[in-house]
Protein backbone atom coordinates (compact mmCIF):
# COMPACT_ATOMS: atom_id res chain seq x y z
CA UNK A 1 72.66 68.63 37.56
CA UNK A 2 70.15 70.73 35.43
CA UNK A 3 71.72 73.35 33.71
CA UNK A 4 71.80 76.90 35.27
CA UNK A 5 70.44 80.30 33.23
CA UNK A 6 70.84 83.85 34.02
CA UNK A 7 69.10 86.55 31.82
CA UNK A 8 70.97 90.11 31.65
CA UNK A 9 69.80 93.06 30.50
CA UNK A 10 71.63 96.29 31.38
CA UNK A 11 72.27 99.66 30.15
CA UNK A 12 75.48 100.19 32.69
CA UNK A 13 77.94 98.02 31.31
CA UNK A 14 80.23 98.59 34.24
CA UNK A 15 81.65 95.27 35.73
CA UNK A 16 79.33 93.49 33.38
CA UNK A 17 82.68 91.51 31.55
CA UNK A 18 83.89 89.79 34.32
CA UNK A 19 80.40 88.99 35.85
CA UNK A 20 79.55 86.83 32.79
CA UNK A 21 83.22 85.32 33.11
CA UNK A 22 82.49 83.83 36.50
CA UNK A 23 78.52 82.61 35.29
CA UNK A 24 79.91 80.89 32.94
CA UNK A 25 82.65 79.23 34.72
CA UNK A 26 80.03 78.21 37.44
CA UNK A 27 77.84 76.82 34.03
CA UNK A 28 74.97 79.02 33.71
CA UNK A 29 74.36 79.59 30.30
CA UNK A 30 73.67 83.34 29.55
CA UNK A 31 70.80 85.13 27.63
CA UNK A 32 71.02 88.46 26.96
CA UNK A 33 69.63 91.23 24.27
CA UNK A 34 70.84 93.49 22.10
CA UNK A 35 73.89 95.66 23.03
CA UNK A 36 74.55 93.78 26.47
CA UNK A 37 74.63 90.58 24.32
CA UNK A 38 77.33 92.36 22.40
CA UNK A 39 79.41 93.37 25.20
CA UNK A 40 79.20 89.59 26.29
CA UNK A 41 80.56 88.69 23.82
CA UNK A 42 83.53 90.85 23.48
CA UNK A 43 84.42 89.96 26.98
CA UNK A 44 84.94 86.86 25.65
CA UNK A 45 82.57 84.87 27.19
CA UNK A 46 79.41 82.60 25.21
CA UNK A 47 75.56 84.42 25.10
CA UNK A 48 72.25 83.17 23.69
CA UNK A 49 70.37 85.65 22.59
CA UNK A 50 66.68 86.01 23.91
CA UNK A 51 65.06 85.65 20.61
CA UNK A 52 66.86 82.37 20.17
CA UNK A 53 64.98 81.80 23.59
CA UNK A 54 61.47 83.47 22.70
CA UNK A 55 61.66 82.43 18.85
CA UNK A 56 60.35 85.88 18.61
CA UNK A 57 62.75 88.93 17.40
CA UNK A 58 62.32 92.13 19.17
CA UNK A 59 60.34 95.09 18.02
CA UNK A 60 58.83 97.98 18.04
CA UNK A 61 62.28 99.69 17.91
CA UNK A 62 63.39 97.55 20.77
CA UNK A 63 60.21 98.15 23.19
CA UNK A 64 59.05 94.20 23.15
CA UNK A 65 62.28 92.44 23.87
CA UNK A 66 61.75 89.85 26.64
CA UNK A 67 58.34 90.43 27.50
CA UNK A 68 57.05 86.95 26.31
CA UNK A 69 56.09 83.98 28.24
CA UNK A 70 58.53 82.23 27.35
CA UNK A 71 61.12 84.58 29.82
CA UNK A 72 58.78 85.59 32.38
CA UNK A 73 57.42 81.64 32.80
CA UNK A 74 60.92 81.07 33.35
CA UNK A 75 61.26 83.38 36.23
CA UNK A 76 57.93 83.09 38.30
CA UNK A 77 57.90 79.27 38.05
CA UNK A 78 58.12 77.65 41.39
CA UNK A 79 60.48 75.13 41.45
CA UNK A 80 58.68 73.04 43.96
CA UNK A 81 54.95 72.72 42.22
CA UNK A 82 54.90 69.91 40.45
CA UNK A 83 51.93 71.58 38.65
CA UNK A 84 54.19 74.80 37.14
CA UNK A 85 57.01 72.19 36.23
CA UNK A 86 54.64 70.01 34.22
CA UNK A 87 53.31 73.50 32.48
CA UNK A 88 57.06 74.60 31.89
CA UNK A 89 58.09 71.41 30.29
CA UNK A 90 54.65 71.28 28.19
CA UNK A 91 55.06 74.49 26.66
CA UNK A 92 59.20 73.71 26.03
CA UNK A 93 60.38 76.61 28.61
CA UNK A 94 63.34 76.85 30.64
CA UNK A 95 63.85 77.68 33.53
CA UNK A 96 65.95 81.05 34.62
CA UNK A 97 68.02 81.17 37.70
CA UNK A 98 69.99 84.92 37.83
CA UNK A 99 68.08 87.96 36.56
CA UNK A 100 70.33 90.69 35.70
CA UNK A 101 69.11 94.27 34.75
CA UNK A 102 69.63 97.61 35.55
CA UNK A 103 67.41 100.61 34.37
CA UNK A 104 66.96 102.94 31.46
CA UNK A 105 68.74 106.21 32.99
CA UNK A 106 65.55 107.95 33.28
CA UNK A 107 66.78 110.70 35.44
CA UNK A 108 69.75 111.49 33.77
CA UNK A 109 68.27 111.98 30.23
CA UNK A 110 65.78 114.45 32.39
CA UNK A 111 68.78 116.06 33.50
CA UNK A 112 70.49 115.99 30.54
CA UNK A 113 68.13 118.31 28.72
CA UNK A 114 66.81 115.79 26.37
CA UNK A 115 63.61 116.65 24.51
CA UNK A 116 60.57 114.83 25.73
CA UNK A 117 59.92 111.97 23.08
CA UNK A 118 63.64 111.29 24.29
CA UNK A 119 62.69 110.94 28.05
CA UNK A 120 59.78 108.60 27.25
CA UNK A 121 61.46 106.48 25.65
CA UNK A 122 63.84 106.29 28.79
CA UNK A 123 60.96 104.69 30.82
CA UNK A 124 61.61 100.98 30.61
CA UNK A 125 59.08 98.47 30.64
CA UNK A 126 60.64 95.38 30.59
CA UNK A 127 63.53 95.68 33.23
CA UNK A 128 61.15 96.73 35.84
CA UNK A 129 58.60 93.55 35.00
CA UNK A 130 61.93 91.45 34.88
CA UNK A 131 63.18 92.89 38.09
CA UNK A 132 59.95 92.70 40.19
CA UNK A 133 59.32 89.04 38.42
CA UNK A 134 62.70 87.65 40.09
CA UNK A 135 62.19 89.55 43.41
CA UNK A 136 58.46 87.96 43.51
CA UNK A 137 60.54 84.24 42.92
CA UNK A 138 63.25 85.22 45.41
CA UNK A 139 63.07 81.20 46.60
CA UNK A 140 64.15 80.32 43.37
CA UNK A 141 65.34 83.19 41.54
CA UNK A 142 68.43 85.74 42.31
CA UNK A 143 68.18 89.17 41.09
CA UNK A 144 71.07 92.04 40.37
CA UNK A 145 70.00 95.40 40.00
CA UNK A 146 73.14 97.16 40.44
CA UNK A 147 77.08 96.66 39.22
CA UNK A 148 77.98 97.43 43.09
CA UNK A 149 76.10 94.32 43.77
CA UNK A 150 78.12 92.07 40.98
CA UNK A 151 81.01 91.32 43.47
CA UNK A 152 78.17 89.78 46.21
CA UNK A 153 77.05 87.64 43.30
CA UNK A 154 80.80 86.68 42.02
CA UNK A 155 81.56 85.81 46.28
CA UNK A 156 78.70 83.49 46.69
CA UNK A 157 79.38 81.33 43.35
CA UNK A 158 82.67 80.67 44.44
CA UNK A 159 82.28 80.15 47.99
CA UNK A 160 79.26 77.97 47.81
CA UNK A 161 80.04 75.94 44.51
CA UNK A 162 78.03 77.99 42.25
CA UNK A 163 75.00 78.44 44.11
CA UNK A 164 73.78 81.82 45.35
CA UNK A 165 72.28 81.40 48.80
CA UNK A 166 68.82 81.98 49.89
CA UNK A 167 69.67 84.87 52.48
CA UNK A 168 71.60 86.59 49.57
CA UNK A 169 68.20 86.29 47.12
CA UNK A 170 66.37 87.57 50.17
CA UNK A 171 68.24 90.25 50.31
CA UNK A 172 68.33 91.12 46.95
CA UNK A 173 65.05 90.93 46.23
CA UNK A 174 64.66 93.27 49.40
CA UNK A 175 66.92 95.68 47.12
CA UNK A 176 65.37 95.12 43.89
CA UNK A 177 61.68 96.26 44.91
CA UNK A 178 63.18 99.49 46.60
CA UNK A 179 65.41 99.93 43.32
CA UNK A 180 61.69 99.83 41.07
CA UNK A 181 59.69 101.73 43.37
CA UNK A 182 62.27 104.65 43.44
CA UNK A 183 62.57 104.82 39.63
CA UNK A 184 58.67 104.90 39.42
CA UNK A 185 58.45 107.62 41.98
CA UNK A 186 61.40 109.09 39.66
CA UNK A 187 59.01 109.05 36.77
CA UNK A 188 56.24 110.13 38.72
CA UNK A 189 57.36 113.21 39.83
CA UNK A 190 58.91 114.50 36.42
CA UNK A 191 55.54 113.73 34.59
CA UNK A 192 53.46 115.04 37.28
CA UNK A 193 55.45 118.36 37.65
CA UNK A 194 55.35 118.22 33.30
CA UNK A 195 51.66 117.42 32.76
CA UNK A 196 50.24 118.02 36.29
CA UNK A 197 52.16 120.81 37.53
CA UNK A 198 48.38 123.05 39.31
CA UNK A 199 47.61 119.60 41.79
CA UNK A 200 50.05 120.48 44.59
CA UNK A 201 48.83 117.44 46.79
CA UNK A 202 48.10 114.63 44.95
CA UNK A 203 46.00 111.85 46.90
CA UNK A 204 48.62 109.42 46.99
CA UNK A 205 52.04 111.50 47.70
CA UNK A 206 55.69 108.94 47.02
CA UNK A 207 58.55 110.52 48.29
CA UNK A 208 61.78 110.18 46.32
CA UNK A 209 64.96 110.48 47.72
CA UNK A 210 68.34 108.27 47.38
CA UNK A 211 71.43 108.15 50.16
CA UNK A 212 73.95 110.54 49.60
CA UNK A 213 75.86 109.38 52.52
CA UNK A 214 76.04 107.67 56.01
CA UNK A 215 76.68 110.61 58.90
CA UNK A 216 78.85 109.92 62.10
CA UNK A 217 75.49 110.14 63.99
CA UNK A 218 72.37 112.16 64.32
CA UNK A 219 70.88 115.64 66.28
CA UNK A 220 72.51 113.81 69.42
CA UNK A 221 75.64 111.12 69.19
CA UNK A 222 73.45 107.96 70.52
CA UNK A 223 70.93 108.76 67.30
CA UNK A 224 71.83 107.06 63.56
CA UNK A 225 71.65 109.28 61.10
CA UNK A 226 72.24 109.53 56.83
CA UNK A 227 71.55 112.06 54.15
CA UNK A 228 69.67 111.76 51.38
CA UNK A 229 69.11 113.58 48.16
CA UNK A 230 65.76 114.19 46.05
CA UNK A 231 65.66 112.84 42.76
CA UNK A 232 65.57 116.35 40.64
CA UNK A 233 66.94 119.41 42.71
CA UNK A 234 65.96 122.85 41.31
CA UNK A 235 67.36 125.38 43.91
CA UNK A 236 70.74 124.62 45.42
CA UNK A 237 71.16 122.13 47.93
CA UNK A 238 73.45 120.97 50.73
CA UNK A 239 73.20 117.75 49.88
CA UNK A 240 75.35 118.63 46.38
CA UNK A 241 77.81 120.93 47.65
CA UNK A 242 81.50 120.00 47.13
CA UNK A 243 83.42 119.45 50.34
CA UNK A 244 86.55 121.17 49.60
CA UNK A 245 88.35 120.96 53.74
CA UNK A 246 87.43 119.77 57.04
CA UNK A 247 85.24 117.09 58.84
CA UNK A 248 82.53 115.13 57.33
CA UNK A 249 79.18 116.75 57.94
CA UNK A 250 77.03 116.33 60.57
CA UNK A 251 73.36 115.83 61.01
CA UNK A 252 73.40 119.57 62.80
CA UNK A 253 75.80 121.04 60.22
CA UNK A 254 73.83 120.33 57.40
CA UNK A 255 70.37 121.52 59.19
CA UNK A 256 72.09 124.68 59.96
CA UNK A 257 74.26 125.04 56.72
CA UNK A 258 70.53 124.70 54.75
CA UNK A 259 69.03 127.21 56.66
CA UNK A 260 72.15 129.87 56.20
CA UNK A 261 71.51 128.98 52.12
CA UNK A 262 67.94 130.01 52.05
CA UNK A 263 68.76 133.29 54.26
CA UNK A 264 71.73 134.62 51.94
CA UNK A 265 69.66 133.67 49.11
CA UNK A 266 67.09 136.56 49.99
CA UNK A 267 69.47 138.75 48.68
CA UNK A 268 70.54 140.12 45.83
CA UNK A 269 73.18 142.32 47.68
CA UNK A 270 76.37 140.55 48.97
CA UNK A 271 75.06 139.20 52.21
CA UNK A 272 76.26 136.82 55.21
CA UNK A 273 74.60 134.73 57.75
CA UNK A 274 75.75 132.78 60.85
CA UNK A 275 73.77 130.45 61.67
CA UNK A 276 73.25 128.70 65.37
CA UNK A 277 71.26 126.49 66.25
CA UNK A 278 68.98 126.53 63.44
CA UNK A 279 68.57 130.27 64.16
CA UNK A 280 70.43 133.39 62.58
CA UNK A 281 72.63 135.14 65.07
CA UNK A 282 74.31 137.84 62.68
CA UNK A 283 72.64 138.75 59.08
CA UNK A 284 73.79 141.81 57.12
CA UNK A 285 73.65 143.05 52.95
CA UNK A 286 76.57 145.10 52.40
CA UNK A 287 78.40 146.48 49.60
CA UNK A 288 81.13 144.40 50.07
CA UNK A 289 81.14 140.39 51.26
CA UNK A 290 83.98 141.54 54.10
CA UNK A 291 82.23 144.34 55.69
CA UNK A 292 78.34 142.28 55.88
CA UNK A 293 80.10 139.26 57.54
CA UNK A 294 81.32 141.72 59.77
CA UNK A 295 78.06 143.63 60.34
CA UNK A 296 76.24 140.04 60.62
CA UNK A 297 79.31 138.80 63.12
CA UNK A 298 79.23 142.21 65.39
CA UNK A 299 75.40 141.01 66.16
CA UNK A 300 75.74 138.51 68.68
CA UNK A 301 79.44 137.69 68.53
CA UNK A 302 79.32 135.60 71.93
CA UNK A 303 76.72 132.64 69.82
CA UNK A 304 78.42 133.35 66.37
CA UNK A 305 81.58 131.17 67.99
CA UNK A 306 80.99 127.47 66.48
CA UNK A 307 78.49 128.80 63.90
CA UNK A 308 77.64 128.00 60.25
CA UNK A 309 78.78 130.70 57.70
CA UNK A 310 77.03 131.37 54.62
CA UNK A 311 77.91 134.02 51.86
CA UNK A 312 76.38 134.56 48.22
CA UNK A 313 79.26 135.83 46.60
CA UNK A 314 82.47 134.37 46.23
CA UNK A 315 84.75 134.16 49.53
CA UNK A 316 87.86 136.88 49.09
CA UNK A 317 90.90 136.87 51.29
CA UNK A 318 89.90 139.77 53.39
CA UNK A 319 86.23 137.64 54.20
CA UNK A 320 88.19 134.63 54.72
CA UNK A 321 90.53 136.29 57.18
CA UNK A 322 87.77 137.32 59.46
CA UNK A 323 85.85 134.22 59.54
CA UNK A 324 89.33 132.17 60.73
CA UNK A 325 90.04 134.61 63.12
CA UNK A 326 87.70 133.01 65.75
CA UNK A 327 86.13 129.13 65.91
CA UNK A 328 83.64 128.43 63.43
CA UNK A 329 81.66 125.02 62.42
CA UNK A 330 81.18 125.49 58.77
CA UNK A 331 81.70 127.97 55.71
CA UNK A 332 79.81 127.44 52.80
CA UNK A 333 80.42 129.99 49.36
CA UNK A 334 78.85 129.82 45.57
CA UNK A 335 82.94 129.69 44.97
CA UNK A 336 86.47 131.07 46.76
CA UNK A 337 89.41 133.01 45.42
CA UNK A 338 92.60 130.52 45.59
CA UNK A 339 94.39 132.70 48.46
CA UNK A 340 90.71 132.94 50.74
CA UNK A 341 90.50 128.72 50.41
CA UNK A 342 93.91 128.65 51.77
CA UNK A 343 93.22 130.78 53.80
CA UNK A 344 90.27 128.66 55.32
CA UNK A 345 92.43 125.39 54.92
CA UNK A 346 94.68 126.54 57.79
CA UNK A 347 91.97 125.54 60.14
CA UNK A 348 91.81 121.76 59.50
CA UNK A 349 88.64 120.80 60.64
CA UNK A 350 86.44 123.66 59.29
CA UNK A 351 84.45 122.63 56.78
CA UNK A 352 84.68 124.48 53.91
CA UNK A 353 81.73 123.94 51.24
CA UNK A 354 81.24 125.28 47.23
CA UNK A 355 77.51 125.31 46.14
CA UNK A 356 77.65 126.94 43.04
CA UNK A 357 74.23 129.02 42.53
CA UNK A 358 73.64 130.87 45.87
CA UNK A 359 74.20 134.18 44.39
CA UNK A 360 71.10 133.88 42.82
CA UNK A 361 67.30 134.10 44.64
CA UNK A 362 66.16 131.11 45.35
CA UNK A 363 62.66 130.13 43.31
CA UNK A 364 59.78 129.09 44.77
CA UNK A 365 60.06 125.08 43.71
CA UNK A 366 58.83 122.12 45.38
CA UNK A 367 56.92 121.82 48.70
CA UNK A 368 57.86 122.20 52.22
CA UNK A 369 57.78 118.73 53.99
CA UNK A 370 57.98 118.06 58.06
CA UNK A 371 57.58 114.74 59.77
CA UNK A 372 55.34 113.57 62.20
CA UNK A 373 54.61 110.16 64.09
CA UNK A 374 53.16 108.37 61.64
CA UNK A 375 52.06 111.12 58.95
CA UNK A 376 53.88 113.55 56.43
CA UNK A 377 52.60 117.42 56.84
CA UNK A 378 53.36 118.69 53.50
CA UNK A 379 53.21 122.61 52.51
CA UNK A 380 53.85 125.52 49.77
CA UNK A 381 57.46 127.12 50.79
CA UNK A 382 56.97 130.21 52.86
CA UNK A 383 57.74 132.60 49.42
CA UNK A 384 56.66 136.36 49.15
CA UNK A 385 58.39 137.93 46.31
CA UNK A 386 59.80 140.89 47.37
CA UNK A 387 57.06 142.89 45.07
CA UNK A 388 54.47 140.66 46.18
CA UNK A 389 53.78 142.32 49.99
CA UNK A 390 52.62 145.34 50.93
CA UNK A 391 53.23 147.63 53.54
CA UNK A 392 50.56 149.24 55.26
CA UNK A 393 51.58 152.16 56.94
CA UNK A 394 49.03 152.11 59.63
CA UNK A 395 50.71 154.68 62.05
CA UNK A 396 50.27 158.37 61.80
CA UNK A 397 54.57 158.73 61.54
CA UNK A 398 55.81 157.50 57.64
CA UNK A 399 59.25 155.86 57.94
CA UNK A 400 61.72 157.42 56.29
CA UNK A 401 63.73 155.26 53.08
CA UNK A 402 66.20 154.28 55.03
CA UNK A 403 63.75 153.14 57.81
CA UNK A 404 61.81 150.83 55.01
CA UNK A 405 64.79 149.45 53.90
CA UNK A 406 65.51 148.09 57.14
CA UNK A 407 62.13 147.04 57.72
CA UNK A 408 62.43 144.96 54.51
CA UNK A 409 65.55 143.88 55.55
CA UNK A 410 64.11 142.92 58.84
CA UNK A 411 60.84 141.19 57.16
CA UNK A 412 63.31 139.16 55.10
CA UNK A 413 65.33 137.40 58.01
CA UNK A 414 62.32 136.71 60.42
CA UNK A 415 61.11 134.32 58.22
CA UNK A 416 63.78 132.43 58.92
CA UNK A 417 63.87 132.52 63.24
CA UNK A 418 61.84 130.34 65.22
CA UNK A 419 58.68 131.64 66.01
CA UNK A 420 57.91 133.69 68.29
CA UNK A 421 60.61 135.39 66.50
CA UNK A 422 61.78 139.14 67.10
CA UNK A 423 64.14 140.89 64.69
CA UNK A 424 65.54 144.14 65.69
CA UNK A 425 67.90 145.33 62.56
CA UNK A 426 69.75 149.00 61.54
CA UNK A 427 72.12 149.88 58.90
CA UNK A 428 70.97 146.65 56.85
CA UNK A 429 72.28 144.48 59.59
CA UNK A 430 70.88 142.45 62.59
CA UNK A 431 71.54 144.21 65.62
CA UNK A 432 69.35 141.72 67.73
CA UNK A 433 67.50 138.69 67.67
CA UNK A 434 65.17 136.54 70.29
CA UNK A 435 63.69 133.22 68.55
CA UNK A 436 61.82 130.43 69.66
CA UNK A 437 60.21 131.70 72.71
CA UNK A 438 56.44 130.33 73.75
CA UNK A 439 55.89 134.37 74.45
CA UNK A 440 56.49 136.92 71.94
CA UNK A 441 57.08 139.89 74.94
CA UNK A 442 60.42 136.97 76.00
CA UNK A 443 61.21 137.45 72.45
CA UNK A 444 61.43 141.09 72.53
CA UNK A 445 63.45 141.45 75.12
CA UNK A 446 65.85 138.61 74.38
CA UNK A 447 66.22 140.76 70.98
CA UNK A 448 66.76 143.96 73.13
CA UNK A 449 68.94 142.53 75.45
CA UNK A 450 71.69 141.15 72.66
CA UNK A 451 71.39 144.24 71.04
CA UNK A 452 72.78 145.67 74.06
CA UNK A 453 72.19 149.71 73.12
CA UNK A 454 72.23 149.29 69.73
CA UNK A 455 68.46 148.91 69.60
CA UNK A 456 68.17 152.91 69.73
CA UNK A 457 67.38 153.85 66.23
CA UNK A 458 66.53 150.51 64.96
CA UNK A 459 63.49 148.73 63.23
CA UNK A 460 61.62 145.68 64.74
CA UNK A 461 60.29 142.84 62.72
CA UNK A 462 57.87 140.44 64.04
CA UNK A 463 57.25 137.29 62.59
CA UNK A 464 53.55 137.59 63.63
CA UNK A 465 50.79 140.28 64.80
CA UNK A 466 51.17 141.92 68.38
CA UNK A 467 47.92 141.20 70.55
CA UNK A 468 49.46 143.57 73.27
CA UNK A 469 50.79 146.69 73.53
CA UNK A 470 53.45 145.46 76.14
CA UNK A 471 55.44 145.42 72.98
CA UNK A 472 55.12 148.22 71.59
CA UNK A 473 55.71 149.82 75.64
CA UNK A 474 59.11 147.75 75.28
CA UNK A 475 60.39 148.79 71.61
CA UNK A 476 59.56 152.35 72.79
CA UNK A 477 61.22 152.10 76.03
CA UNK A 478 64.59 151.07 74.60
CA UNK A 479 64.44 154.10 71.03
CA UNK A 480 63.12 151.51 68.83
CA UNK A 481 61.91 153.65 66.19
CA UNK A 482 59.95 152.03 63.58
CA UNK A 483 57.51 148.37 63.54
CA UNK A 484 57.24 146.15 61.05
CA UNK A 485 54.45 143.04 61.78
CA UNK A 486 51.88 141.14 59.62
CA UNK A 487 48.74 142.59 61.47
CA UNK A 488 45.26 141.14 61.59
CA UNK A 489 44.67 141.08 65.53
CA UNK A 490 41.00 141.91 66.92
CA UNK A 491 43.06 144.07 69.12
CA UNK A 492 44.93 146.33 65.93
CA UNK A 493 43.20 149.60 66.46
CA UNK A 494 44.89 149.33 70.56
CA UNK A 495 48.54 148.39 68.91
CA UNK A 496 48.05 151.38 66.48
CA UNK A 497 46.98 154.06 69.31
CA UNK A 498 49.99 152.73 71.11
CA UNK A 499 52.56 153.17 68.46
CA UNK A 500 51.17 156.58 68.07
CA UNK A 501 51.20 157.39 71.17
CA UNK A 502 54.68 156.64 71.27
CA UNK A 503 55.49 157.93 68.22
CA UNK A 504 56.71 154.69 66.42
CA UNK A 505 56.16 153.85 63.01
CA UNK A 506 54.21 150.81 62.07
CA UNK A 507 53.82 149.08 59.36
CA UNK A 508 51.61 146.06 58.27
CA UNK A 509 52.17 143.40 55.78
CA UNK A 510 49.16 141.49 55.98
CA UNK A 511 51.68 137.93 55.51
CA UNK A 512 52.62 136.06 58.41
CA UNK A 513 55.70 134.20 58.80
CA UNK A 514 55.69 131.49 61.50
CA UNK A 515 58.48 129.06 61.82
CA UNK A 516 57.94 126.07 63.76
């Protein structure tokens, strides 16, 4: 029988003892390099090292290791040409049966902090030409990019008398090209953001994302569904909040939870949002957590049961109290006193999240991404600092302070409703909301109608221009007092004369905020 080889090269040692226990008890002789050819050998079990194999040493402070013929022949020789044998045995190579390697931890020496002649030197060269050499072979050649996948390996030896089976090198080499092509796109995207940071689209666009986990199922329960995480996340994310009680997330929850995030984190007051449906029913800023959960709850109160909670400041008892005294989906905090978690544990199946870094405005980072059949529409995040917009005061009435900060307030939470979307606010709070409606005069009453009376004395935000005055005849109607929309219709001058006639204020921002 000719004699088995496997070459291993990794930087995660994990596992990596026993692994070379069971090679060499199935007879492959092991090659390995530098530190990994150390650990080998403490384990106990026999290594060649690869210059012994390449009669070359490394150099170049370890950058030319196994990047020699003399490897790589080894690999991509097909065992079945008579041709590449007679070449192999010519030129005195070997062949190699098991590739082992995992990666240079790129990402986490980005992470880390490290200083950039650090980094570079994280981006390996010769594990990926390994790894995409064995996966090219996969008829002859098995390849192990992962410890998780050492137990696989160790199965097959024993169960098929030290062969690894060709379904099993399928596979892996299935594995091993996705494992390359996300640390490339890894590398890709922290030297384009470094050195390239002005070309927001680049012609050819790699997304980068790895599974965080598998969900129970999808929007609907007959749909698959899994999360996964981007490679480098700058503003806080759902996908690395702790789970500290209740179910494992859902598809829906963690829609919802993302867009309660980016709506507390307008901000800098302590603020609340529940969330429904991928549309705020309650928002409010208040001096205190307790009292704008209850301001954003007292909105709608009839959608806020089963809704996602979130809060940028930490969860006290009193805050806690209010949000178990009726059903809710989800609860999601920067942190939580000790007494408002256990609080929020008596209800066993709400989930309770900690995302650290809410309480601070989110930055613009990163583009905007939404799938469609067959294509990726990709787009800058819908960002206006908040002394980056004007407002126009285009009606002969001024608003008072108090009027612009609700109008602010207002502009600030219809970003984030479902165009057409109608925002109808007072007192820093939503008193009103009607999203996602194909007309925007549906919208505006929807908002009236939840705001059942409370309307009277209350600002109106509109996430785009009014080409009617039908709305301004319905804001009117019910003592809305003050307007807040982007402008820009052919038909402005008529929605100006109407406010005035009505006496309403109106303001324009010139910025549109359509959510689709």
């Amino acid at each position: 029988m000719a004699k088995k080889r496997a070459l291993i090269s990794v930087s995660d040692k994990t596992g990596l003892g026993k692994l070379a226990k069971v090679l060499e008890k199935h007879g492959f002789e092991i090659i390995s390099t530098g530190g990994t050819a150390r650990a080998i050998e403490e384990s106990g079990a026999k290594v060649t090292p690869v210059e012994n194999v390449t009669d070359f040493k490394e150099m170049l402070d370890g950058r030319v290791k196994t990047l020699h013929p003399k490897i790589h022949a080894g690999i991509l020789a097909l065992r079945d040409s008579k041709k590449h044998m007679t070449q192999l045995e010519e030129a005195n190579i070997f062949l190699i049966d098991l590739v082992v390697v995992n990666l240079y931890p790129f990402r986490k020496t980005v992470e880390g902090g490290a200083p950039l002649d650090e980094v570079i030197e994280n981006i390996d060269i010769g594990g990926p030409t390994l790894i995409r050499a064995a996966a090219k072979n996969f008829q002859d050649v098995a390849v192990v990019v992962h410890p998780d996948q050492y137990k696989l390996i160790e199965e097959e030896l024993e169960k098929n008398n030290g062969e690894i089976s060709q379904k099993t090198r399928q596979l892996l080499a299935a594995k091993a090209f996705e494992h390359t092509a996300y640390y490339d796109t890894t590398i890709n995207t922290f030297l384009h953001g470094k050195f390239n940071p002005d070309e927001l689209f680049p012609v050819d666009f790699s997304v980068n994302y790895r599974k965080v986990m598998d969900l129970r199922y999808g929007e609907n329960p007959h749909q698959k569904a899994a999360l996964y995480k981007e490679s480098f996340v700058h503003n806080p994310s759902v996908a690395t909040a702790t789970i500290l009680n209740g179910k494992p997330l859902s598809f829906n929850n963690i829609f919802d939870a993302n867009d309660a995030v980016a709506v507390v984190q307008e901000f800098e007051e302590p603020a609340a949002c529940l969330i429904k449906h991928n549309n705020a029913c309650g928002t409010a800023v208040s001096a205190s957590l307790s009292e704008a959960f209850e301001k954003g709850h007292q909105c709608d109160p009839k959608s806020a049961f089963g809704s996602i909670i979130a809060l940028n400041r930490k969860c006290d008892l009193e805050t806690a109290k209010k949000i178990t005294s009726f059903f809710n989906e989800l609860v999601l905090a920067p942190s939580y006193n000790e007494d408002a978690l256990a609080e929020l544990k008596k209800k066993q199946n709400l989930r309770v999240l900690e995302l650290p870094g809410i309480d601070k405005p989110l930055e613009q980072e990163g583009l905007d991404y939404k799938k469609v059949e067959g294509a990726m529409l990709a787009q800058t995040k819908d960002f206006i600092d908040k002394n980056e917009f004007d407002l126009n005061v285009v009606s002969e009435k001024k608003p008072t302070k108090e009027q612009i900060k609700d109008m602010v307030f207002a502009w600030r939470i219809v970003k984030h409703i479902k165009s057409n979307a109608i925002v109808l606010a007072k007192d820093q709070a939503t008193v009103g909301i009607g999203a996602g409606q194909m007309s925007r005069v549906d919208s505006v009453e929807i908002a009236v109608n939840k705001a059942g009376g409370r309307e009277k004395g209350a600002v109106l935000a509109s996430d785009g221009f009014f080409p009617f005055r039908d709305n301004i005849d319905i804001a009117a109607e019910h003592g809305i007092e003050a307007i807040i929309e982007p402008g820009g219709s052919v038909k402005d001058q008529k929605i100006i004369d109407a406010a005035n006639e009505k006496g309403l204020v109106l303001v324009f921002t010139g910025a549109r905020h359509f959510k689709h």
